[in-house]
PDB file of N, CA and C in Angstrom:
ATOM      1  N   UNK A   1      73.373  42.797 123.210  1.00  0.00           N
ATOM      2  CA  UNK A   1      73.394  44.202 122.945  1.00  0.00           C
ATOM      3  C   UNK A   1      72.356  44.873 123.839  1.00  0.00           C
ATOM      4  N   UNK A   2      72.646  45.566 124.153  1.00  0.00           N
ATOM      5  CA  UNK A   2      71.465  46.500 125.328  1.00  0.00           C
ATOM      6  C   UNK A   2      70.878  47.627 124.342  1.00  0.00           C
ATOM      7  N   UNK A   3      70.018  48.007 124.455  1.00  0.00           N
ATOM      8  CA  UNK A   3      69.233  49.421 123.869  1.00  0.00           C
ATOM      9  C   UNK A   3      68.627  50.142 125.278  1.00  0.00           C
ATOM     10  N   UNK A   4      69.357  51.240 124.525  1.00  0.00           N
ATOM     11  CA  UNK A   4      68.399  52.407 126.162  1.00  0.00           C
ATOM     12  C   UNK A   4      67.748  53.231 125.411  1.00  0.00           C
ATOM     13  N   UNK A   5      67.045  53.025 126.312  1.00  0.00           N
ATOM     14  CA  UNK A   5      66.019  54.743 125.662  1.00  0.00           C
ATOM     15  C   UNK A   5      66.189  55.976 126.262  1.00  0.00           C
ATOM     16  N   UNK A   6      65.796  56.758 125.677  1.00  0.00           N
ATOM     17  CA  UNK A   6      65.849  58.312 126.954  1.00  0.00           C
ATOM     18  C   UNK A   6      64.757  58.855 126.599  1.00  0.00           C
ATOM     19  N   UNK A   7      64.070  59.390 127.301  1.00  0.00           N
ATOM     20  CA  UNK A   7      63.234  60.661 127.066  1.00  0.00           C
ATOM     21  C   UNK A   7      63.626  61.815 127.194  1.00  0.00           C
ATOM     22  N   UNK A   8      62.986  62.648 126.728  1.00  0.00           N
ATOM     23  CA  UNK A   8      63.002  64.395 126.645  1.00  0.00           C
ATOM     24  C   UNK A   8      62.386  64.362 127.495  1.00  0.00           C
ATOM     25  N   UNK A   9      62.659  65.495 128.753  1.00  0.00           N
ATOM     26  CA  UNK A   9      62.026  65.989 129.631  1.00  0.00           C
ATOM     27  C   UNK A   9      61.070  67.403 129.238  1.00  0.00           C
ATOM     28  N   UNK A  10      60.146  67.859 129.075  1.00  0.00           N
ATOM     29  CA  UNK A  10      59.994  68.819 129.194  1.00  0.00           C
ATOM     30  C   UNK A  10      60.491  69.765 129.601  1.00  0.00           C
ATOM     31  N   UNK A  11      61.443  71.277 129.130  1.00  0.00           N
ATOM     32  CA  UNK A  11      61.627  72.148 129.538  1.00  0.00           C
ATOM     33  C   UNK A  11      60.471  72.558 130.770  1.00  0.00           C
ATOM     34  N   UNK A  12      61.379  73.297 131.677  1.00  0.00           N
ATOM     35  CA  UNK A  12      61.549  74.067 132.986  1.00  0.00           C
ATOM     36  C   UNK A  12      61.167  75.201 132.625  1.00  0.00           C
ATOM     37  N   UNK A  13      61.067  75.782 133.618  1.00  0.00           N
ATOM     38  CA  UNK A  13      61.039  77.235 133.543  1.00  0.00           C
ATOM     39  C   UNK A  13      62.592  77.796 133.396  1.00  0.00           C
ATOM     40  N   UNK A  14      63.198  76.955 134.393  1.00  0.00           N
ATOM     41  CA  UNK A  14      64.258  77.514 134.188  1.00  0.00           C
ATOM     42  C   UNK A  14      64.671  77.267 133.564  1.00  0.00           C
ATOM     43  N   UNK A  15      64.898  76.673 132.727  1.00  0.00           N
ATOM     44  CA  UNK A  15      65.646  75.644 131.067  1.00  0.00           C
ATOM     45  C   UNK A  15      65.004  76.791 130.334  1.00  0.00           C
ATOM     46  N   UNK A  16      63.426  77.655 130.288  1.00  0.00           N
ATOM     47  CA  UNK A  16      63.915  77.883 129.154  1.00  0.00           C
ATOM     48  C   UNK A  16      64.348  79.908 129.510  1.00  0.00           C
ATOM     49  N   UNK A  17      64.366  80.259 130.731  1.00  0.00           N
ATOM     50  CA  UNK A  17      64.515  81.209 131.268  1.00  0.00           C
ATOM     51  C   UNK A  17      66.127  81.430 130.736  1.00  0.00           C
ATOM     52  N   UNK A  18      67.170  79.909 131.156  1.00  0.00           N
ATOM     53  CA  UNK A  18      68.606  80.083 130.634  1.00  0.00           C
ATOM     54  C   UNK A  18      68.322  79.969 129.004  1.00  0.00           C
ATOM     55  N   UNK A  19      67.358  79.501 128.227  1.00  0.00           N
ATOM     56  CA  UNK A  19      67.844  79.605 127.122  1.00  0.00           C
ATOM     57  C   UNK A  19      67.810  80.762 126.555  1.00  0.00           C
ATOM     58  N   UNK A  20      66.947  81.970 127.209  1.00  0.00           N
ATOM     59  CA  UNK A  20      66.113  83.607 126.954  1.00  0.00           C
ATOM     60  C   UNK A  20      67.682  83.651 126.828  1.00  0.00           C
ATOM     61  N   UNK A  21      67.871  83.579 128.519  1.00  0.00           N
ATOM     62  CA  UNK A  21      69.194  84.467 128.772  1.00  0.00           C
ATOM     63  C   UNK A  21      70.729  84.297 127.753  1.00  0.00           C
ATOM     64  N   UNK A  22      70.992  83.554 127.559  1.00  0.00           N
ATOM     65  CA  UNK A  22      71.728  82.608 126.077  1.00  0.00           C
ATOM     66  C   UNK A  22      72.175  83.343 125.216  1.00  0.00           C
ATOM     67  N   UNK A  23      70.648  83.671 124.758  1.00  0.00           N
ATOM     68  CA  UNK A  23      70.213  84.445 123.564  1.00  0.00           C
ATOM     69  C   UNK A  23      70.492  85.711 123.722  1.00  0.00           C
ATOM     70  N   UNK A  24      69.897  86.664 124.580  1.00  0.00           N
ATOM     71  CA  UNK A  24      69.987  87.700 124.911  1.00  0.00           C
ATOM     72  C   UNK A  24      71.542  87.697 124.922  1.00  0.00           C
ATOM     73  N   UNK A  25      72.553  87.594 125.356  1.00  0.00           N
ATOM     74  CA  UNK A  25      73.827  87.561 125.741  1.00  0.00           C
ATOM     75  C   UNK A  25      74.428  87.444 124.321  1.00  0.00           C
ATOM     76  N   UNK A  26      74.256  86.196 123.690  1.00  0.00           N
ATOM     77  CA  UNK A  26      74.971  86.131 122.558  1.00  0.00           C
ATOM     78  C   UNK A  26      74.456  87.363 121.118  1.00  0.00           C
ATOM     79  N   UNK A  27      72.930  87.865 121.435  1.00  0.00           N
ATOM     80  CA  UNK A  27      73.131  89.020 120.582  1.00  0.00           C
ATOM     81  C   UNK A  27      73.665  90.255 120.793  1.00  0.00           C
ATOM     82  N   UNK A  28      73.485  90.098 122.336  1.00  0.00           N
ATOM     83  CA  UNK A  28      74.326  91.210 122.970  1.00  0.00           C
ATOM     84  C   UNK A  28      75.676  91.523 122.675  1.00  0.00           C
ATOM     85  N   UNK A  29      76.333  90.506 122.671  1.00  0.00           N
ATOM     86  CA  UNK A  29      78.106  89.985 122.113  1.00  0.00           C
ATOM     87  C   UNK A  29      78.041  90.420 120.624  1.00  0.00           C
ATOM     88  N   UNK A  30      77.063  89.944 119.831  1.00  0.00           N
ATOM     89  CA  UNK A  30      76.877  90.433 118.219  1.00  0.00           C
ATOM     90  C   UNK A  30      77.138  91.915 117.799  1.00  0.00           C
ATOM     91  N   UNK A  31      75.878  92.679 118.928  1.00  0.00           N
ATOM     92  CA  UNK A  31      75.768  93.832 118.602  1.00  0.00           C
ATOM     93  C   UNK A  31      76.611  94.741 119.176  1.00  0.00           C
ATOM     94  N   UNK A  32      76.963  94.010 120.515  1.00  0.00           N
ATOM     95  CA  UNK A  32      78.474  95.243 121.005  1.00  0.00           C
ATOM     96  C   UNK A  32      79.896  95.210 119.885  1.00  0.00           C
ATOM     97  N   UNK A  33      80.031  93.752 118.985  1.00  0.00           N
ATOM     98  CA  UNK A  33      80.921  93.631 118.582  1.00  0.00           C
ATOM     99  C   UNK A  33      80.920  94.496 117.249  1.00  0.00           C
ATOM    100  N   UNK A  34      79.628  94.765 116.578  1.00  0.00           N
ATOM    101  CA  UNK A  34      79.523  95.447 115.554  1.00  0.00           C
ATOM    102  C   UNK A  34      79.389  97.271 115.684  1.00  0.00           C
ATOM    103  N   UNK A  35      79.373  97.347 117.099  1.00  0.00           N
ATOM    104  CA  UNK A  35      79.371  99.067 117.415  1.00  0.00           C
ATOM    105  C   UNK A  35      80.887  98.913 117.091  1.00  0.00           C
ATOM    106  N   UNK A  36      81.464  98.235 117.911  1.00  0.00           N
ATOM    107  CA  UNK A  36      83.018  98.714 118.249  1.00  0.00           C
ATOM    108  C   UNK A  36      83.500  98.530 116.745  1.00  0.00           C
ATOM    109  N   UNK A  37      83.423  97.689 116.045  1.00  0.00           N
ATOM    110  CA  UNK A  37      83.718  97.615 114.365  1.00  0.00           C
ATOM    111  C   UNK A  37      83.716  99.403 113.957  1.00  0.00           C
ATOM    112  N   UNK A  38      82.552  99.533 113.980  1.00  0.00           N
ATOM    113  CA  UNK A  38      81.819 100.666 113.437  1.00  0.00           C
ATOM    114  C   UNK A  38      82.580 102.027 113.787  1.00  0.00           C
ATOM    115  N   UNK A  39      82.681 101.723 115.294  1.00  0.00           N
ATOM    116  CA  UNK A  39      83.296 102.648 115.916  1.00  0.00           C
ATOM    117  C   UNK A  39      85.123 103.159 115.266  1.00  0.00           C
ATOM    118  N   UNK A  40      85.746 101.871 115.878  1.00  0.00           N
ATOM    119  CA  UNK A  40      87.034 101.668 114.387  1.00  0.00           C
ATOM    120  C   UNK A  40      87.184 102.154 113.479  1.00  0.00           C
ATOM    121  N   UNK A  41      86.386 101.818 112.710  1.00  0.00           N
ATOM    122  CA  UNK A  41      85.748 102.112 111.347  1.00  0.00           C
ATOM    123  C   UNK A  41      86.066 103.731 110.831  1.00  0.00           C
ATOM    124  N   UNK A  42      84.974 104.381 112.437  1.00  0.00           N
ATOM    125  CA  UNK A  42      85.071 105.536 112.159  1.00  0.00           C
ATOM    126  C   UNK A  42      86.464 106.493 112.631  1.00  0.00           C
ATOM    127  N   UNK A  43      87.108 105.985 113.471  1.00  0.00           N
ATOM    128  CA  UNK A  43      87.542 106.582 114.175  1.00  0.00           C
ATOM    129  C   UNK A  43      89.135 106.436 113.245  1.00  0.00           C
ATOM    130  N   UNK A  44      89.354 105.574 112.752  1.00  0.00           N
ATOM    131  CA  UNK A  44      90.416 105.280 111.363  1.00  0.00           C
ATOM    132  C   UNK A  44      90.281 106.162 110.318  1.00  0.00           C
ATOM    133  N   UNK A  45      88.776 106.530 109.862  1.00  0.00           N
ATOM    134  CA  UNK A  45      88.699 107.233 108.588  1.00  0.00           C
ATOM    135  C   UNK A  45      89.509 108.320 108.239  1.00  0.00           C
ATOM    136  N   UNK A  46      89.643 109.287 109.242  1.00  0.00           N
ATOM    137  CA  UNK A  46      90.675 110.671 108.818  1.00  0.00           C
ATOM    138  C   UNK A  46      92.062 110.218 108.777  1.00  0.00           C
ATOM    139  N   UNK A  47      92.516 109.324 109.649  1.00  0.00           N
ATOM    140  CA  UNK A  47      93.897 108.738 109.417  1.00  0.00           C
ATOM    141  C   UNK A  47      94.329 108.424 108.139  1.00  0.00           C
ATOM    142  N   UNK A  48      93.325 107.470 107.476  1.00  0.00           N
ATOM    143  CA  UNK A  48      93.286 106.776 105.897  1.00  0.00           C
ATOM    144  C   UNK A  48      93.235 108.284 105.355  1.00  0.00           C
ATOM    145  N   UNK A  49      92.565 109.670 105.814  1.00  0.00           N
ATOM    146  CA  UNK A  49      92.198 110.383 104.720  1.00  0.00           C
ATOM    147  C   UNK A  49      94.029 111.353 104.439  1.00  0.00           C
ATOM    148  N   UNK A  50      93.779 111.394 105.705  1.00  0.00           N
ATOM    149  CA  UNK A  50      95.366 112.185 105.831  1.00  0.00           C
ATOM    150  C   UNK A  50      96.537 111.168 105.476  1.00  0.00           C
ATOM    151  N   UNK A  51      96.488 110.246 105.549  1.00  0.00           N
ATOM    152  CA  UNK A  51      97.781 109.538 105.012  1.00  0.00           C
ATOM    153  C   UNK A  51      97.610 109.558 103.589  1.00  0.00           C
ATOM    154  N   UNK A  52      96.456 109.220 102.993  1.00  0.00           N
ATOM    155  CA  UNK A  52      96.094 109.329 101.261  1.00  0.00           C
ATOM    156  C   UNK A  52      96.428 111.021 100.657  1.00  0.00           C
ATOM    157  N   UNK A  53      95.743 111.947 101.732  1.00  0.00           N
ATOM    158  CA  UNK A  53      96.400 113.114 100.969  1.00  0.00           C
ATOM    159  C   UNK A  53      98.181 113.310 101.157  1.00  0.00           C
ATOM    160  N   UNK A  54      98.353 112.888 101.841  1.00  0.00           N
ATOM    161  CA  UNK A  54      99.923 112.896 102.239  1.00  0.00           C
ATOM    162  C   UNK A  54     100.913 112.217 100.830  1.00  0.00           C
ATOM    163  N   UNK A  55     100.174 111.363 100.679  1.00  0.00           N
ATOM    164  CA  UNK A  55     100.924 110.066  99.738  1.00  0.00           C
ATOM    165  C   UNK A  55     100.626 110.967  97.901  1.00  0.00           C
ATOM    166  N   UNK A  56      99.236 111.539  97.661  1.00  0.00           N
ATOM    167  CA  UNK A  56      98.611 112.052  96.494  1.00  0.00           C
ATOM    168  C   UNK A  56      99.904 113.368  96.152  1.00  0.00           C
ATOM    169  N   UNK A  57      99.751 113.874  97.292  1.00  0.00           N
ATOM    170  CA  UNK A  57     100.999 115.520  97.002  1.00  0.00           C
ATOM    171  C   UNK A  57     102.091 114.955  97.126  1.00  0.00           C
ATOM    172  N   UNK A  58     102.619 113.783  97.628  1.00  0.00           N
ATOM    173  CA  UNK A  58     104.285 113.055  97.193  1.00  0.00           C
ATOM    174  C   UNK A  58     104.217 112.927  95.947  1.00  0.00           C
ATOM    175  N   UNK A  59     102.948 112.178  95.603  1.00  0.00           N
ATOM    176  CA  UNK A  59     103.670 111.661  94.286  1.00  0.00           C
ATOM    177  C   UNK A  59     103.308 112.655  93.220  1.00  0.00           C
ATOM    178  N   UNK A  60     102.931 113.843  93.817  1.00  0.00           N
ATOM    179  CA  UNK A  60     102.527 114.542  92.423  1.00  0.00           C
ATOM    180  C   UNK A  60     103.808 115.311  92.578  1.00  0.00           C
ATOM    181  N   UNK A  61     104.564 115.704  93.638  1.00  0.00           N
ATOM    182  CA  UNK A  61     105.613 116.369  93.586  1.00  0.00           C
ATOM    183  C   UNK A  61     106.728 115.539  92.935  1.00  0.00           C
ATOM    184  N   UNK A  62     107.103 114.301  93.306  1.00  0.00           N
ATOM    185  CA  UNK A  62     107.796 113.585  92.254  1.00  0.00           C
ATOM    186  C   UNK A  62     107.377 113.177  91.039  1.00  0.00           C
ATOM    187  N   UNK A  63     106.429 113.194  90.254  1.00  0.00           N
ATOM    188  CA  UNK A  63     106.111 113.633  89.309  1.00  0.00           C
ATOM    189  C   UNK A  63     106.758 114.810  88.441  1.00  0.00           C
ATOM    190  N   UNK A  64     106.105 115.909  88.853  1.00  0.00           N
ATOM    191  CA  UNK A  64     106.882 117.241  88.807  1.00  0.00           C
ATOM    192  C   UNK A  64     108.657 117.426  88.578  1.00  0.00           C
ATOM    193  N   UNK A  65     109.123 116.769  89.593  1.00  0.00           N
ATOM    194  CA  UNK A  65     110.697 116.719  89.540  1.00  0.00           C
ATOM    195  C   UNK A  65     110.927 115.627  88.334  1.00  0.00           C
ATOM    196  N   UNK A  66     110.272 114.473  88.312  1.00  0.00           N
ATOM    197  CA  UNK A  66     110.421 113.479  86.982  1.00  0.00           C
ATOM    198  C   UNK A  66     110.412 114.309  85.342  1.00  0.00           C
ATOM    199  N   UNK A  67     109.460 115.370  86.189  1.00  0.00           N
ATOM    200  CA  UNK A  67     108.657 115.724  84.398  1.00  0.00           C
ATOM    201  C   UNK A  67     110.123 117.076  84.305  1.00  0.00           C
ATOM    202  N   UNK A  68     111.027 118.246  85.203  1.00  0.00           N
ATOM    203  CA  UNK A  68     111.196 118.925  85.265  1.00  0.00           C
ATOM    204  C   UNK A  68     112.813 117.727  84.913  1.00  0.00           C
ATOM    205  N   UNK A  69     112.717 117.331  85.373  1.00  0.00           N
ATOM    206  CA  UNK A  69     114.393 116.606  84.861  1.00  0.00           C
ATOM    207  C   UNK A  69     114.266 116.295  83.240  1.00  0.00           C
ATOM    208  N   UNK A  70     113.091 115.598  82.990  1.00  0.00           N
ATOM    209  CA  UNK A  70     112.961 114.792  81.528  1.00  0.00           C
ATOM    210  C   UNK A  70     113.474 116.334  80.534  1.00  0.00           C
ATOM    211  N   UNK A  71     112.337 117.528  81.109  1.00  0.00           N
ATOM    212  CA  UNK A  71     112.582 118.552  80.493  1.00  0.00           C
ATOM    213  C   UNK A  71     114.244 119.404  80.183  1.00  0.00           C
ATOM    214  N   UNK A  72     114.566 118.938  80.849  1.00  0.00           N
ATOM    215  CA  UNK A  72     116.114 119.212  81.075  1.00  0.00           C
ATOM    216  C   UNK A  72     116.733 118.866  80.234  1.00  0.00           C
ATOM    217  N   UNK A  73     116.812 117.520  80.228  1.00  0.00           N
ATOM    218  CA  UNK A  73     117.567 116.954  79.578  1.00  0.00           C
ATOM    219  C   UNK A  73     117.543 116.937  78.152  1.00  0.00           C
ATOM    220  N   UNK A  74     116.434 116.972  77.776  1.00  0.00           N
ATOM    221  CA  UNK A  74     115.976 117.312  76.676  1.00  0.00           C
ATOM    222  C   UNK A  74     115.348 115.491  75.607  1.00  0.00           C
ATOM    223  N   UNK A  75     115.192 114.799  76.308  1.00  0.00           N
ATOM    224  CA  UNK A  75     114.516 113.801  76.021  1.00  0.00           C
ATOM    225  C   UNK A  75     112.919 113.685  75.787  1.00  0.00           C
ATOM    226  N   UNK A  76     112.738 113.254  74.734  1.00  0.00           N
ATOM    227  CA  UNK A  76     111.485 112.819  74.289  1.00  0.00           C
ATOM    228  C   UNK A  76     110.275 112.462  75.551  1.00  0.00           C
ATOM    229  N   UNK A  77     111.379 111.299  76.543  1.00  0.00           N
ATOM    230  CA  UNK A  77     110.803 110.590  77.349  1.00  0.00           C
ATOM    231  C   UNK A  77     110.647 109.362  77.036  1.00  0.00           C
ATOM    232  N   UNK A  78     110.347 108.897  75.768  1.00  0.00           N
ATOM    233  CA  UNK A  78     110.042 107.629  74.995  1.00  0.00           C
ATOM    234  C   UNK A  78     111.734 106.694  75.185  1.00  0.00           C
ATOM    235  N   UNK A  79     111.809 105.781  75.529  1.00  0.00           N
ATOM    236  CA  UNK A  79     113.166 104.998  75.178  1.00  0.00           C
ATOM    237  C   UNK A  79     112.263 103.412  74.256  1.00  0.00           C
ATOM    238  N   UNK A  80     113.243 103.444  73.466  1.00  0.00           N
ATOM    239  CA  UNK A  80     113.263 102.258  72.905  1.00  0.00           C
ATOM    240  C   UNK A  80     114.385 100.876  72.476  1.00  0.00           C
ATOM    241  N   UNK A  81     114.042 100.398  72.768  1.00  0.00           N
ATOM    242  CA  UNK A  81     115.217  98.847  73.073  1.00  0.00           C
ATOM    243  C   UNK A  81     114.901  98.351  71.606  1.00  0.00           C
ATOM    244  N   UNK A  82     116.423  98.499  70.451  1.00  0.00           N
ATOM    245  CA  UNK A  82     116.128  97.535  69.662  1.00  0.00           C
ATOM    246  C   UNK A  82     117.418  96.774  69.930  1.00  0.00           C
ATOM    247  N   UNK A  83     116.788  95.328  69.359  1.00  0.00           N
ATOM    248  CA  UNK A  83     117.362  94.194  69.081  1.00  0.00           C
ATOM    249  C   UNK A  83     117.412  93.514  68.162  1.00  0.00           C
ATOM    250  N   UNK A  84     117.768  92.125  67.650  1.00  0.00           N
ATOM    251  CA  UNK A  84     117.656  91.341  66.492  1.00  0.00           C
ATOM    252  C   UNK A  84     117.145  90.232  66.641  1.00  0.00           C
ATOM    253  N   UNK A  85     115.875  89.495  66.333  1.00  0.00           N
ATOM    254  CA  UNK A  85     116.014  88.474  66.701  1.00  0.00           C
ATOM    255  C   UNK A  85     115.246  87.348  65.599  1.00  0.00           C
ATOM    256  N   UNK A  86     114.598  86.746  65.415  1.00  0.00           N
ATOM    257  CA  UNK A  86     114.546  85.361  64.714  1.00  0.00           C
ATOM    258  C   UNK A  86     113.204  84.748  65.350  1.00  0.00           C
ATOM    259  N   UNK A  87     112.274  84.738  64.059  1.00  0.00           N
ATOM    260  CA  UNK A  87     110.978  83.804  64.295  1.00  0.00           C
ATOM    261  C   UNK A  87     111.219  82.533  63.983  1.00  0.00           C
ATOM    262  N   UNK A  88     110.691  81.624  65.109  1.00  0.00           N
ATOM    263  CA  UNK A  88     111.273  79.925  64.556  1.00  0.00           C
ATOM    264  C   UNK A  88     109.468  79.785  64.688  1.00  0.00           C
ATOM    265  N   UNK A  89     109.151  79.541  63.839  1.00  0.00           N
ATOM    266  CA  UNK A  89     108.125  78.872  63.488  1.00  0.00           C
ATOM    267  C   UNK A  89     108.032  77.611  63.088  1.00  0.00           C
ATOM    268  N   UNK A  90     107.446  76.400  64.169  1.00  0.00           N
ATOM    269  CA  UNK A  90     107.661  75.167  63.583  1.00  0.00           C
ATOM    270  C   UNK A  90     106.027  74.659  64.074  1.00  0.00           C
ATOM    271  N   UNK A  91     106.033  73.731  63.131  1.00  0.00           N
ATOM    272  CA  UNK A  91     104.493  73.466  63.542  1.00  0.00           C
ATOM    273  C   UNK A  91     104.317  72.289  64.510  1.00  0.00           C
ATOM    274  N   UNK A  92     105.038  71.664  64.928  1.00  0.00           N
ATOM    275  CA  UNK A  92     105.341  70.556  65.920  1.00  0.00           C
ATOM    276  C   UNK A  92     105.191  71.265  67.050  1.00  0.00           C
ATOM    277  N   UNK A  93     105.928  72.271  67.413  1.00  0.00           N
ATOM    278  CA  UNK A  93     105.741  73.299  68.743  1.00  0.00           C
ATOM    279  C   UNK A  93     104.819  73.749  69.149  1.00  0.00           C
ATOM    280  N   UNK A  94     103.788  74.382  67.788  1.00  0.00           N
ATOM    281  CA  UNK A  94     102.397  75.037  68.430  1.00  0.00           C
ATOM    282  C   UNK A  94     101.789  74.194  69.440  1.00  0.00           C
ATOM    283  N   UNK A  95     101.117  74.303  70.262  1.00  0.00           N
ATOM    284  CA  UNK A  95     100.342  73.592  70.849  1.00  0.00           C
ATOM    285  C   UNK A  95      98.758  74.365  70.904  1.00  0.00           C
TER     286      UNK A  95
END
């Protein structure tokens, strides 16, 4: 079986000049990526606001026509479903 060793060299100047630069770059990438988020962000907001008021006055206008038909017709509004049906109560079943 062979064993090798290695040593660590001491960082360079330039070893650690590329590691500054690394760094710098990858927060750079962080923080450009979180403007442009932001930016998005903002630049979406009136869209979301105008499509939400758009959608709020639909449905209040169908509403309105819901409530102006019910009135018509002359219904309560309430419907009720009867049926017949049968409690089987067995105690083997409960779980």
């Amino acid at each position: 079986m062979i064993y090798r060793s290695m040593q660590l060299q001491p960082r360079t100047w330039q070893g650690r000049v590329g590691i500054v630069l690394a760094a710098a770059l990858g927060i750079g990438l962080v923080i450009a990526f979180l403007v442009l988020a932001v930016g998005v962000a903002i630049l979406l907001l009136p869209v979301v606001a105008v499509l939400a008021a758009i959608g709020w006055w639909r449905w209040r206008k169908i509403e309105a026509a819901m409530r102006e038909e019910a009135a018509r017709s002359g219904d309560s509004g309430g419907r009720t479903i009867e049926i017949d049906y049968r409690v089987i109560d067995e105690p083997h079943r409960r779980r």
